[in-house]
PDB file of N, CA and C in Angstrom:
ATOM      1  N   UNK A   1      54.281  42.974  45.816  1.00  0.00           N
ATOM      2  CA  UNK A   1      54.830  43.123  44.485  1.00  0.00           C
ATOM      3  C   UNK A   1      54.904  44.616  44.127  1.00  0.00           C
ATOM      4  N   UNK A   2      55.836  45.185  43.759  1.00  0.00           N
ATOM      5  CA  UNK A   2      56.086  46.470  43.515  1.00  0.00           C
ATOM      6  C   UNK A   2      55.621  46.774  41.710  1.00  0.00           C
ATOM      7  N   UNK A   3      54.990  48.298  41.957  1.00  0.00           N
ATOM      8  CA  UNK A   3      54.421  48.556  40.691  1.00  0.00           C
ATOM      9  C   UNK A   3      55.442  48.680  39.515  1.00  0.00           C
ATOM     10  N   UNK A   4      55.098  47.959  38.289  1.00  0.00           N
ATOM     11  CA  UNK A   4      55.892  48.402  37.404  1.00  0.00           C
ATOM     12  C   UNK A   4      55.767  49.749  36.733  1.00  0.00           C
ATOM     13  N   UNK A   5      56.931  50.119  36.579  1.00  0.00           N
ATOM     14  CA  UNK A   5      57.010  51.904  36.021  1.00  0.00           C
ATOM     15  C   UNK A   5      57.500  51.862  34.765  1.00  0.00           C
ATOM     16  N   UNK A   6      56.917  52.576  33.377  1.00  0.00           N
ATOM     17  CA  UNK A   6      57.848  52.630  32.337  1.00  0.00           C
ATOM     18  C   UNK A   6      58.321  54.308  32.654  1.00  0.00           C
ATOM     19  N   UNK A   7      59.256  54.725  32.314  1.00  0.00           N
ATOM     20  CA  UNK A   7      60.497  55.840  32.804  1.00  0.00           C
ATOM     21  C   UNK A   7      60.167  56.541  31.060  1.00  0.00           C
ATOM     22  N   UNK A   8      59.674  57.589  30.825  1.00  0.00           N
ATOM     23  CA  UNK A   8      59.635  58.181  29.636  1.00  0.00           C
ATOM     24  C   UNK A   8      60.982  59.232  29.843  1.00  0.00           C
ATOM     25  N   UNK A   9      61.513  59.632  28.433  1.00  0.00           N
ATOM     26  CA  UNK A   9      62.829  60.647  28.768  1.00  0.00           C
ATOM     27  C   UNK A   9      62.245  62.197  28.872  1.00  0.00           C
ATOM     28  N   UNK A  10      60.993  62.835  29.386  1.00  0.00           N
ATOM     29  CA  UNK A  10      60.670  63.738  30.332  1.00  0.00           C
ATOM     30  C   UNK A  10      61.150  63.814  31.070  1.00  0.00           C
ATOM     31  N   UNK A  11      60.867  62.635  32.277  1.00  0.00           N
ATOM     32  CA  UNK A  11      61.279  62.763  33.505  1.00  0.00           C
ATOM     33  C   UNK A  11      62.580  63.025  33.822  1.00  0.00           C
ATOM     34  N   UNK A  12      63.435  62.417  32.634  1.00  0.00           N
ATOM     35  CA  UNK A  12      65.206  62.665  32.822  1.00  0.00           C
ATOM     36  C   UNK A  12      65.245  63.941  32.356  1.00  0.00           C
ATOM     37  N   UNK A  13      64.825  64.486  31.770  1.00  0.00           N
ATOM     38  CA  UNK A  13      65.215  66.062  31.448  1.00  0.00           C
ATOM     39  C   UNK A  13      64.643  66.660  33.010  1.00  0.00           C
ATOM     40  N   UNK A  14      64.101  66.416  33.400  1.00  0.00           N
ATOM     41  CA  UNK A  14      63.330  67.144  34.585  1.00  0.00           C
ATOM     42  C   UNK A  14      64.644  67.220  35.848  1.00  0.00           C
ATOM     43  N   UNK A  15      64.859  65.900  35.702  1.00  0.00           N
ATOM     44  CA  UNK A  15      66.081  65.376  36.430  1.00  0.00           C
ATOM     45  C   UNK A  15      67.464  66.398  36.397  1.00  0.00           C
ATOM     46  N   UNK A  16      67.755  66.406  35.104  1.00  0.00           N
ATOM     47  CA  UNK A  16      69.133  66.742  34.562  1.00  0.00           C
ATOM     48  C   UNK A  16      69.027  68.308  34.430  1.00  0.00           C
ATOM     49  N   UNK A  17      68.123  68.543  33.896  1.00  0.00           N
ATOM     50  CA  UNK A  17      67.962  70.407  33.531  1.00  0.00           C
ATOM     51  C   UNK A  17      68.372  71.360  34.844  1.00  0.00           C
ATOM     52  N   UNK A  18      68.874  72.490  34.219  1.00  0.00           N
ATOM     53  CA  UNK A  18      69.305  73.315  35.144  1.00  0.00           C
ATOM     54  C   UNK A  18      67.631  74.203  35.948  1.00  0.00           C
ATOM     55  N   UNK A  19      67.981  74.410  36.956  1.00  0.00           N
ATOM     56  CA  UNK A  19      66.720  74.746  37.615  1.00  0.00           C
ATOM     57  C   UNK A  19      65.776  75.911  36.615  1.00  0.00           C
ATOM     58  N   UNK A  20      64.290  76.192  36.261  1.00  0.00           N
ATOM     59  CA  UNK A  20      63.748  76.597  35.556  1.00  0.00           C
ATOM     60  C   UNK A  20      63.366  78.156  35.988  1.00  0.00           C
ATOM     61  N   UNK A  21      63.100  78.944  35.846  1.00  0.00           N
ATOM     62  CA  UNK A  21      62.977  80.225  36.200  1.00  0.00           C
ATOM     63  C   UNK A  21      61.602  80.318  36.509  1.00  0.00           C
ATOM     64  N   UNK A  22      60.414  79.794  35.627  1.00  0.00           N
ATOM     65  CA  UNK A  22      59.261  79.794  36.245  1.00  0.00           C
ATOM     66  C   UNK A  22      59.158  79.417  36.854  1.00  0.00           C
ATOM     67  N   UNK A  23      58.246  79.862  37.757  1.00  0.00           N
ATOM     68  CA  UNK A  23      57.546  78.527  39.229  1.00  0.00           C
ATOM     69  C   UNK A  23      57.125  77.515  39.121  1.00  0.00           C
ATOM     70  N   UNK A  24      56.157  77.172  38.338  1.00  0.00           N
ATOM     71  CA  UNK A  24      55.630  75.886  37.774  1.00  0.00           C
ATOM     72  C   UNK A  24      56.401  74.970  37.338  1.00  0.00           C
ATOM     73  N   UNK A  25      57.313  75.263  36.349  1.00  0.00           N
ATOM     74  CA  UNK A  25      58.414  74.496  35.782  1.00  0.00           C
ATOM     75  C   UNK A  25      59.351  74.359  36.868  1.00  0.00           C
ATOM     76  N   UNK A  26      60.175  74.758  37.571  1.00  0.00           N
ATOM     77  CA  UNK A  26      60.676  74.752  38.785  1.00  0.00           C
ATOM     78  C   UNK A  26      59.936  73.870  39.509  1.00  0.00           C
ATOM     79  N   UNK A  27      59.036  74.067  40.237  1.00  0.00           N
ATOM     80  CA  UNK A  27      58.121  72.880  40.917  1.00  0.00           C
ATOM     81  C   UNK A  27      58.345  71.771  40.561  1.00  0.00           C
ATOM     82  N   UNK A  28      57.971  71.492  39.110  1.00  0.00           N
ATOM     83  CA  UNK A  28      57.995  69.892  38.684  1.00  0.00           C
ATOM     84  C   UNK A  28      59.278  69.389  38.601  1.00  0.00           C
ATOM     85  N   UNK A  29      60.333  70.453  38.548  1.00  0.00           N
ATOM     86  CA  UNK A  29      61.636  69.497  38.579  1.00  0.00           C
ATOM     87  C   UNK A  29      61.818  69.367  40.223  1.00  0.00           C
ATOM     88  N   UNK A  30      60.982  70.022  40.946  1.00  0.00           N
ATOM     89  CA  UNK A  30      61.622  69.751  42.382  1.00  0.00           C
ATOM     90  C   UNK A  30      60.733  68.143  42.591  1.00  0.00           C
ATOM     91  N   UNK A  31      59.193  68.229  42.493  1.00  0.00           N
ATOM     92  CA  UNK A  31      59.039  67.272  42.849  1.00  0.00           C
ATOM     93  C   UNK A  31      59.443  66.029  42.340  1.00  0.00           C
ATOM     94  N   UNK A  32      59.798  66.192  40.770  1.00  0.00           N
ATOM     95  CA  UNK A  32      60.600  65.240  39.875  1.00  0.00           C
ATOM     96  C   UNK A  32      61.671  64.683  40.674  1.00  0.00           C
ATOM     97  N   UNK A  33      62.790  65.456  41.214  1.00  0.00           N
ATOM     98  CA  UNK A  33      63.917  65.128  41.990  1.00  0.00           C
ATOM     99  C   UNK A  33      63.168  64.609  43.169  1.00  0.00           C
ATOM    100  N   UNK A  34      62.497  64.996  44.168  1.00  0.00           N
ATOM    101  CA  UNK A  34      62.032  64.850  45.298  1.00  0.00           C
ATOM    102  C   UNK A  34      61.984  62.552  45.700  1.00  0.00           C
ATOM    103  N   UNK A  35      60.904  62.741  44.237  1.00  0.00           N
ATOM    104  CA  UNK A  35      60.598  61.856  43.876  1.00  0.00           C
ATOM    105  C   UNK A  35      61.815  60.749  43.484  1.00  0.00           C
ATOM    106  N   UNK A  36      62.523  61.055  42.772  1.00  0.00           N
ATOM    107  CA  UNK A  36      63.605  60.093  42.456  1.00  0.00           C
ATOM    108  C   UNK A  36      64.797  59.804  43.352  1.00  0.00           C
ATOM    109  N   UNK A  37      64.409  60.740  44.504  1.00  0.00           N
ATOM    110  CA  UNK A  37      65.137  60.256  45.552  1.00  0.00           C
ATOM    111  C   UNK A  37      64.699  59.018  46.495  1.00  0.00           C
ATOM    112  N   UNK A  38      63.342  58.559  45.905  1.00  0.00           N
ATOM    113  CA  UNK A  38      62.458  57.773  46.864  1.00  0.00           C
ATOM    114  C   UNK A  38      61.430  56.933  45.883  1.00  0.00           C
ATOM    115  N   UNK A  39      62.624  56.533  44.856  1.00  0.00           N
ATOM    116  CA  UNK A  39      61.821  55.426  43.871  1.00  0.00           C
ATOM    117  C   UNK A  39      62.123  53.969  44.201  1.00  0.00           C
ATOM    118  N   UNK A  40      62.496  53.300  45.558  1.00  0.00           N
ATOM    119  CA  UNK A  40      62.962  52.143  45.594  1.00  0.00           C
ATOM    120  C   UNK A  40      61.445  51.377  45.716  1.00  0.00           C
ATOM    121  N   UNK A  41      60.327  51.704  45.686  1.00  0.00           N
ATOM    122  CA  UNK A  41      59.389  51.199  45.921  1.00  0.00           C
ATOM    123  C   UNK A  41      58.423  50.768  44.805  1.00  0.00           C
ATOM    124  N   UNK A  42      59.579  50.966  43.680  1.00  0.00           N
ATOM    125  CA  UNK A  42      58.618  50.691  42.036  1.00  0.00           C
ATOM    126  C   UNK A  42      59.928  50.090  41.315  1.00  0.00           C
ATOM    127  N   UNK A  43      59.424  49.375  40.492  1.00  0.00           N
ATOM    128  CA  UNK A  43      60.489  48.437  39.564  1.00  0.00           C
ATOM    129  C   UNK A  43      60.383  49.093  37.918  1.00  0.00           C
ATOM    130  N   UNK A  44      61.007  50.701  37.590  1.00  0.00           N
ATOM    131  CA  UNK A  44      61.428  51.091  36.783  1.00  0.00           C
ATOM    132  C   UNK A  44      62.194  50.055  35.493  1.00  0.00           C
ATOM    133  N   UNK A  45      61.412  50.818  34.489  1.00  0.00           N
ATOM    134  CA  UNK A  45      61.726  50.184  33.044  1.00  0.00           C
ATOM    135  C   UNK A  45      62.050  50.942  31.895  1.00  0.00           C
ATOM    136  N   UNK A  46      62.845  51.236  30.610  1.00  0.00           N
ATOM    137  CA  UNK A  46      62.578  52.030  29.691  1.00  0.00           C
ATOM    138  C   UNK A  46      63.003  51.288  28.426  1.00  0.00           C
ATOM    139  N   UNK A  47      63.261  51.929  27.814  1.00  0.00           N
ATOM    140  CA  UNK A  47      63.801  51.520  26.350  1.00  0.00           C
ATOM    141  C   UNK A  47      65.012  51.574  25.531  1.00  0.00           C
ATOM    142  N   UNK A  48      64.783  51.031  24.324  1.00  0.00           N
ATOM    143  CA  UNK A  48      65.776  51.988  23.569  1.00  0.00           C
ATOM    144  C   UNK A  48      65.489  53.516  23.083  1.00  0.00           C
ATOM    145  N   UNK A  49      64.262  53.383  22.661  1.00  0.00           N
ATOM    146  CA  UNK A  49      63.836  55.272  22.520  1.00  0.00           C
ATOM    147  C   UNK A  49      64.041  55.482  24.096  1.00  0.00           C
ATOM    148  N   UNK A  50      64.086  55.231  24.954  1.00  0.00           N
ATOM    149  CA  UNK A  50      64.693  56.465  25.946  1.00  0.00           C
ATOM    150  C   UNK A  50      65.772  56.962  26.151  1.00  0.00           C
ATOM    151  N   UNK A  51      66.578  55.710  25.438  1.00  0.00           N
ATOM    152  CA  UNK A  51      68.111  55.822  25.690  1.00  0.00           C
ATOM    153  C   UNK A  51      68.838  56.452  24.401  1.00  0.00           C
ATOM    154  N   UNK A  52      67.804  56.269  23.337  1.00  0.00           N
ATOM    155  CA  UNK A  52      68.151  57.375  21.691  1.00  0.00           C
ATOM    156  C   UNK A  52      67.979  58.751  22.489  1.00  0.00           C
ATOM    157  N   UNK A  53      66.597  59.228  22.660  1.00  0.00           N
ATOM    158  CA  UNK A  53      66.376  60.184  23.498  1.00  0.00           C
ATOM    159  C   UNK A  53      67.524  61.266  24.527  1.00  0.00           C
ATOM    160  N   UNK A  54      67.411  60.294  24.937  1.00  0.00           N
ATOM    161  CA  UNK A  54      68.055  60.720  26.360  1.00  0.00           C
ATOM    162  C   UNK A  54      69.651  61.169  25.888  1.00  0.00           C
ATOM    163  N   UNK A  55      70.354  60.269  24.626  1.00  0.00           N
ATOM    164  CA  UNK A  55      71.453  60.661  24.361  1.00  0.00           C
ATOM    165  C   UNK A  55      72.030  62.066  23.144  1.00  0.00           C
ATOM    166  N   UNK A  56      70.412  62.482  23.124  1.00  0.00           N
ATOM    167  CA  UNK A  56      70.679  63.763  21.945  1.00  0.00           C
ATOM    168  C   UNK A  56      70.957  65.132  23.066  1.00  0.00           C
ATOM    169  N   UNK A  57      71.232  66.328  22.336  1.00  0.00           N
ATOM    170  CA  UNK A  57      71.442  67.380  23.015  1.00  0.00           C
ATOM    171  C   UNK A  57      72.921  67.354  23.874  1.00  0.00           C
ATOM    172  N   UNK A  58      72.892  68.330  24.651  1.00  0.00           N
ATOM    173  CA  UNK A  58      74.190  68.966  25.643  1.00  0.00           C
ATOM    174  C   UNK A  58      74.928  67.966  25.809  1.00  0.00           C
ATOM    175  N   UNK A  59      76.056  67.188  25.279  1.00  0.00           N
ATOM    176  CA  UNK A  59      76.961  66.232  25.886  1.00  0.00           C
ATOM    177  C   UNK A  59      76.751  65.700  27.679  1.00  0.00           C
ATOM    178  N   UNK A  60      76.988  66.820  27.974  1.00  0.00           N
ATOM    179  CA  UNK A  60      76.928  66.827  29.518  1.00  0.00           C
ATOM    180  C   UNK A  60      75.590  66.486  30.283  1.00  0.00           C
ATOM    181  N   UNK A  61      74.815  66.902  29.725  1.00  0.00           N
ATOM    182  CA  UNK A  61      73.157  66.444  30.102  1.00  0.00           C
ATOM    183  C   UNK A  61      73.101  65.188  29.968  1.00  0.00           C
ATOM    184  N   UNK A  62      73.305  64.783  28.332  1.00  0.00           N
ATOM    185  CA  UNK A  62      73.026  63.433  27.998  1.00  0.00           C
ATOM    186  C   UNK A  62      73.901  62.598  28.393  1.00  0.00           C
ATOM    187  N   UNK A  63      75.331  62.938  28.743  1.00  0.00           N
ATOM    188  CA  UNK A  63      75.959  61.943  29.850  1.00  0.00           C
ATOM    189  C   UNK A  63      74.870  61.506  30.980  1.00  0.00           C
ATOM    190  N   UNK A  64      74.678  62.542  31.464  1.00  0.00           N
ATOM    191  CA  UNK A  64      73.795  62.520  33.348  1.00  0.00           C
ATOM    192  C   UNK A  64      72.924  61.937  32.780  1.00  0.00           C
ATOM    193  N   UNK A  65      71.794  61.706  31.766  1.00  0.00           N
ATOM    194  CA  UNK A  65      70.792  61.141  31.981  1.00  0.00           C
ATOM    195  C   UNK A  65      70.831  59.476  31.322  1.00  0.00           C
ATOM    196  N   UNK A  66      72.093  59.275  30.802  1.00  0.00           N
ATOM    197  CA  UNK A  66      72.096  57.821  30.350  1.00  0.00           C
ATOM    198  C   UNK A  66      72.949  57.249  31.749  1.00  0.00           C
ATOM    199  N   UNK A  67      73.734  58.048  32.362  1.00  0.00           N
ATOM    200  CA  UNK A  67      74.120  57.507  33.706  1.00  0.00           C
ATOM    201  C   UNK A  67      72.966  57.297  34.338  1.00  0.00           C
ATOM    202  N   UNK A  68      71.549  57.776  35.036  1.00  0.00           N
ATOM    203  CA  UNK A  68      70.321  58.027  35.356  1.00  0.00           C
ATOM    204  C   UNK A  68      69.872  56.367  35.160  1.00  0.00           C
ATOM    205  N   UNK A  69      70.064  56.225  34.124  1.00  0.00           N
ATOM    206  CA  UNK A  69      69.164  54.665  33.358  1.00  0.00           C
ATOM    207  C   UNK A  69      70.075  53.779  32.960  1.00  0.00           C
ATOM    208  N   UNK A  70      71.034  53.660  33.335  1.00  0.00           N
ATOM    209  CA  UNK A  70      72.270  52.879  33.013  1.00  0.00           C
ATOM    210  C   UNK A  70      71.815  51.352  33.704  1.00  0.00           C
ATOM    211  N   UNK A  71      71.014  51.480  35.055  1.00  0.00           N
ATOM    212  CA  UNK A  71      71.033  50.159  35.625  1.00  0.00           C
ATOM    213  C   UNK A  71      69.633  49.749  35.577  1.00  0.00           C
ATOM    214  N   UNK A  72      68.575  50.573  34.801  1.00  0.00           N
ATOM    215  CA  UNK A  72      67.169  50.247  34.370  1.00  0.00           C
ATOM    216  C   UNK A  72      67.106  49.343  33.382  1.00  0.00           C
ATOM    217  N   UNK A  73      66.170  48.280  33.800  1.00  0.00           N
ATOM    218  CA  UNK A  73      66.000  47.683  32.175  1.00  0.00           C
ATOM    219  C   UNK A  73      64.975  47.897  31.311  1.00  0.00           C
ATOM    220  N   UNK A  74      65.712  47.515  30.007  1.00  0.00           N
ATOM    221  CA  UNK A  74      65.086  47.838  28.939  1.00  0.00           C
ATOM    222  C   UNK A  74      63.755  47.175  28.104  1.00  0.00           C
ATOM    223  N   UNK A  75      62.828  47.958  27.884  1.00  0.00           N
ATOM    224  CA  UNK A  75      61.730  46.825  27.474  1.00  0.00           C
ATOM    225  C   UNK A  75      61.698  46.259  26.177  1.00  0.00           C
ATOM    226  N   UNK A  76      61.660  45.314  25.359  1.00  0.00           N
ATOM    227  CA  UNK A  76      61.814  45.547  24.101  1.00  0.00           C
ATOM    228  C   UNK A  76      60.815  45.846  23.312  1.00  0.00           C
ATOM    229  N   UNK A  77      61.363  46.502  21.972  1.00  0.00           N
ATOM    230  CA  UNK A  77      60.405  46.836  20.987  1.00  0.00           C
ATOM    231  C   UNK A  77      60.390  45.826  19.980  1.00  0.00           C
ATOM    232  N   UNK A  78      59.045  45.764  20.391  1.00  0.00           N
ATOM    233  CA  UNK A  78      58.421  44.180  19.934  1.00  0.00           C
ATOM    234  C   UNK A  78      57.326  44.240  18.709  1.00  0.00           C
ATOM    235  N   UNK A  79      56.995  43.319  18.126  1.00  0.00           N
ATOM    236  CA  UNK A  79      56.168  44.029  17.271  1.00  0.00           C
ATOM    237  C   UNK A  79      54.907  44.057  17.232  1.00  0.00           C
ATOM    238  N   UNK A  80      54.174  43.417  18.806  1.00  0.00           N
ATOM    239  CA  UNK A  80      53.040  44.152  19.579  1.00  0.00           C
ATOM    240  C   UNK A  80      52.521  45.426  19.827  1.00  0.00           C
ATOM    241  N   UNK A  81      53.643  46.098  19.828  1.00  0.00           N
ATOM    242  CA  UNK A  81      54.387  47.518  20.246  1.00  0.00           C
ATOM    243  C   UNK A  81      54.309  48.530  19.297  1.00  0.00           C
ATOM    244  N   UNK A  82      55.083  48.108  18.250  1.00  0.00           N
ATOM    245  CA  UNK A  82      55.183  48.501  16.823  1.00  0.00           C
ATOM    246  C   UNK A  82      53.500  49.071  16.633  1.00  0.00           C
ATOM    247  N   UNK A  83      52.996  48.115  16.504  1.00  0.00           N
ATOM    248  CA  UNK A  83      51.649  47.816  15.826  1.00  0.00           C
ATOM    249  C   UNK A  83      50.712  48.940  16.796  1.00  0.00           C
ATOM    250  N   UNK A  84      50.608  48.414  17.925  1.00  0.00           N
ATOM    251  CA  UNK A  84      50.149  49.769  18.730  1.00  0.00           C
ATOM    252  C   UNK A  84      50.274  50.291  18.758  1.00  0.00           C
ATOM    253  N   UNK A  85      51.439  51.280  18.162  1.00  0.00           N
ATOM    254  CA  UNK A  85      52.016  52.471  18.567  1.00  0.00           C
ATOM    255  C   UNK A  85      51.358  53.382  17.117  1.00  0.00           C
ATOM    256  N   UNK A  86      51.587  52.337  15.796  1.00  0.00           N
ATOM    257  CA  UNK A  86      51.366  52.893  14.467  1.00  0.00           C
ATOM    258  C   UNK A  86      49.191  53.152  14.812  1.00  0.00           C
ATOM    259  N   UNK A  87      48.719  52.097  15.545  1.00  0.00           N
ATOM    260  CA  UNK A  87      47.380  52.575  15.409  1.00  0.00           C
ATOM    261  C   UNK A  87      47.143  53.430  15.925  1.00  0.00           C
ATOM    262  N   UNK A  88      47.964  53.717  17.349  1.00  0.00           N
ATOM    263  CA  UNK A  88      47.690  55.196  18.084  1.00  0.00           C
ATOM    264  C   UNK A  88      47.254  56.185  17.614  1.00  0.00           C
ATOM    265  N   UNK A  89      48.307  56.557  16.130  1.00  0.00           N
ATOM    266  CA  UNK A  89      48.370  57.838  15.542  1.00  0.00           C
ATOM    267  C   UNK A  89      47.607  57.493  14.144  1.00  0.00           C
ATOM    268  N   UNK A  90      47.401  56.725  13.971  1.00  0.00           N
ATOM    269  CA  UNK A  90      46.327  56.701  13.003  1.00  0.00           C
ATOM    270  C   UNK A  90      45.249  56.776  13.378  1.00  0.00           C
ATOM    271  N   UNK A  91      44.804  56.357  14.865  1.00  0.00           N
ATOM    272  CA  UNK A  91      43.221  56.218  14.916  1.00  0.00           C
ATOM    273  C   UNK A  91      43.161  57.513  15.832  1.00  0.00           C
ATOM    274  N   UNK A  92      43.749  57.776  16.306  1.00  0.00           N
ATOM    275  CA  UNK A  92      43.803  59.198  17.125  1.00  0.00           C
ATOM    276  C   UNK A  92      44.138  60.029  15.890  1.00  0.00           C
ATOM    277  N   UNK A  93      44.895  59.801  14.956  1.00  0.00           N
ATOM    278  CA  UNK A  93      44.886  61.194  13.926  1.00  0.00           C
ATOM    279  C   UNK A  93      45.860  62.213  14.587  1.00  0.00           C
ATOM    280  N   UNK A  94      46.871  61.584  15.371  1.00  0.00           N
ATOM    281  CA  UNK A  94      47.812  61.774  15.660  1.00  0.00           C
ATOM    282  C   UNK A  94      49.151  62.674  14.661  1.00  0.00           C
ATOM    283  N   UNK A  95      49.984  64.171  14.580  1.00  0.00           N
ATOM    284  CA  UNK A  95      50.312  63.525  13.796  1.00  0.00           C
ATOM    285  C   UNK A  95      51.829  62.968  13.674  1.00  0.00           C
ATOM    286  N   UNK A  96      52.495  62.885  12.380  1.00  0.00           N
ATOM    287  CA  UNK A  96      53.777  61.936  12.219  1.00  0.00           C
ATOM    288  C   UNK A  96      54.905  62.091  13.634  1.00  0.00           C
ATOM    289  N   UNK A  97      54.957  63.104  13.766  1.00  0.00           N
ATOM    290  CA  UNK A  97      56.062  63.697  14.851  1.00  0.00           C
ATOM    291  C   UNK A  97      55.552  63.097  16.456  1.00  0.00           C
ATOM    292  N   UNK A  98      54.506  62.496  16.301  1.00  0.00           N
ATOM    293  CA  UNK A  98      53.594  61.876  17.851  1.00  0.00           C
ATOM    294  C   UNK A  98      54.243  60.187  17.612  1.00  0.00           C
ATOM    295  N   UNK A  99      55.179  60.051  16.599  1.00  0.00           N
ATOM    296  CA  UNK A  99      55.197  58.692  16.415  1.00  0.00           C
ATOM    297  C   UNK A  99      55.971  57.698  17.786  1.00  0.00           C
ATOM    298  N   UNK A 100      56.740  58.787  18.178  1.00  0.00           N
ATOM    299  CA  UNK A 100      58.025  58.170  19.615  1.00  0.00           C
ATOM    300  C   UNK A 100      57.135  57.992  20.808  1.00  0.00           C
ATOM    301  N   UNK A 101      56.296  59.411  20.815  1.00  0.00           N
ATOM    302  CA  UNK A 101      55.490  59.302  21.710  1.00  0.00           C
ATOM    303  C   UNK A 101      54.904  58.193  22.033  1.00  0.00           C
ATOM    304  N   UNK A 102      53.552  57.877  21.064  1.00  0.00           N
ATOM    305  CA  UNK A 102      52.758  56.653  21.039  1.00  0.00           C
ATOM    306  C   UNK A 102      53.673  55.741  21.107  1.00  0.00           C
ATOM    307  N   UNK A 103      54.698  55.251  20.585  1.00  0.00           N
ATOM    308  CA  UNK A 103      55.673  53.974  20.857  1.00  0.00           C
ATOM    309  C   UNK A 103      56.239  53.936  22.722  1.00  0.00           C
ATOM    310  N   UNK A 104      56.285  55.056  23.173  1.00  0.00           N
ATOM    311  CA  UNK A 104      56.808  55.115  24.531  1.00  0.00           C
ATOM    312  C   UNK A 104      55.296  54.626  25.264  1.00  0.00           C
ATOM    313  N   UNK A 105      53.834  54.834  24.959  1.00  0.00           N
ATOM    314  CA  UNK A 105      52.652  54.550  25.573  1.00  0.00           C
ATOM    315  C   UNK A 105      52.108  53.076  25.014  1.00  0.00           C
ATOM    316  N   UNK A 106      53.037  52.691  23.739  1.00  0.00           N
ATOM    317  CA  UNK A 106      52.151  51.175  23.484  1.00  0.00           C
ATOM    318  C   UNK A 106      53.192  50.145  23.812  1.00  0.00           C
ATOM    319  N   UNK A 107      54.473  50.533  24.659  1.00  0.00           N
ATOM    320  CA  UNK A 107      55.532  49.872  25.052  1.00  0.00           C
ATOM    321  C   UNK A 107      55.182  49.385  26.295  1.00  0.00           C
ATOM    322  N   UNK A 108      54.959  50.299  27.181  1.00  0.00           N
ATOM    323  CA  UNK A 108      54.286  50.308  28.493  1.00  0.00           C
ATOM    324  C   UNK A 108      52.713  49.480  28.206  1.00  0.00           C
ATOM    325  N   UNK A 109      52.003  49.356  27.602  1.00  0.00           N
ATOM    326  CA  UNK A 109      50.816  48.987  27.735  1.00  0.00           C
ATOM    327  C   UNK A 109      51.112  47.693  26.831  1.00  0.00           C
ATOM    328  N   UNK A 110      51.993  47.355  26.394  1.00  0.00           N
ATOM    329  CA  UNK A 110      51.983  45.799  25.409  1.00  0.00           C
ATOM    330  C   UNK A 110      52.884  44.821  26.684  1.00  0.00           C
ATOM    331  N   UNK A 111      53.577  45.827  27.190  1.00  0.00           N
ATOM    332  CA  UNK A 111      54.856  44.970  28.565  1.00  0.00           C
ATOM    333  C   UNK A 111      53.748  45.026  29.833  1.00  0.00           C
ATOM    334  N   UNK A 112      53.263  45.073  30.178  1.00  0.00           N
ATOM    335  CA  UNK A 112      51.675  45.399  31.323  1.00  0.00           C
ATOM    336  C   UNK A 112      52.653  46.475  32.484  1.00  0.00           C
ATOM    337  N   UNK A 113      53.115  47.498  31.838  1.00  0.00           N
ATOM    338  CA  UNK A 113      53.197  48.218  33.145  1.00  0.00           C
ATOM    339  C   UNK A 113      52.253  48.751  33.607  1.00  0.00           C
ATOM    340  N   UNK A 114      52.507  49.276  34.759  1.00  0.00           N
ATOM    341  CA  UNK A 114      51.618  49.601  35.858  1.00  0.00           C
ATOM    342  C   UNK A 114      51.363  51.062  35.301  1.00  0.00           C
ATOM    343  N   UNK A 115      51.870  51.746  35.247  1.00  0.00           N
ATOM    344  CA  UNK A 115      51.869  52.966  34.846  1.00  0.00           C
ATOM    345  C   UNK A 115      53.075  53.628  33.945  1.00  0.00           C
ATOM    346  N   UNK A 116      52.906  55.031  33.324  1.00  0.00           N
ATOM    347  CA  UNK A 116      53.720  55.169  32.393  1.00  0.00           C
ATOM    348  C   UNK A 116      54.089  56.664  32.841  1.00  0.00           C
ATOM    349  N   UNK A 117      55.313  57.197  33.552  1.00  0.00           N
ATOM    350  CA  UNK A 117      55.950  58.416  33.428  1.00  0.00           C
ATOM    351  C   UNK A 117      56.500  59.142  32.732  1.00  0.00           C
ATOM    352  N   UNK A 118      55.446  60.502  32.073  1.00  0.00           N
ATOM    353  CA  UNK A 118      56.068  61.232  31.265  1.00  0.00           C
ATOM    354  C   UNK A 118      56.403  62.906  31.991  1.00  0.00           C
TER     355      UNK A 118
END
């Protein structure tokens, strides 16, 4: 059985961005790409916040990265989800602007993925 993956819209910027000038940042988009050349071994998932996400900014970017997730499915936002996501940042003291965030980590953890890529 292959691990389930929830797909946060990090990884598509990592994907899509023009190569980074630092080294570090550079690195992670290489292994980012490296990696997504050799994801047939996990059963990728995302959302609608990935796909709100993913469609703001550079026309041209956000083309490439909704092409990226075009054939991923979507998890829904449920109101398991909801609810987890609002205690995140309340009990963590999180603040308002962490709200997508926590919804991208209580999406993945209310759907039982395996792990969550940000």
């Amino acid at each position: 059985m292959k691990p389930k993956v929830y797909l946060e819209t990090s990884i598509l910027g990592c994907l899509t961005a023009w190569i980074a000038r630092d080294l570090v940042s550079a690195s992670n988009q290489a292994v980012t790409r490296e990696w997504w050349a050799t994801r047939e071994d996990i059963d990728l998932y995302g959302s609608a916040i990935v796909i709100d996400e993913s469609g703001r900014g550079d026309p041209e970017a956000s083309r490439h990265r909704l092409e990226l997730i075009s054939d991923i499915p979507q998890l829904e936002i449920n109101d398991a989800a909801r609810m987890l996501g609002k205690k995140l940042v309340r009990e963590l003291s999180l603040p308002s602007k962490a709200s997508a965030d926590a919804l991208h980590i209580s999406l993945a953890a209310s759907h039982g993925m395996n792990y969550l890529l940000t």
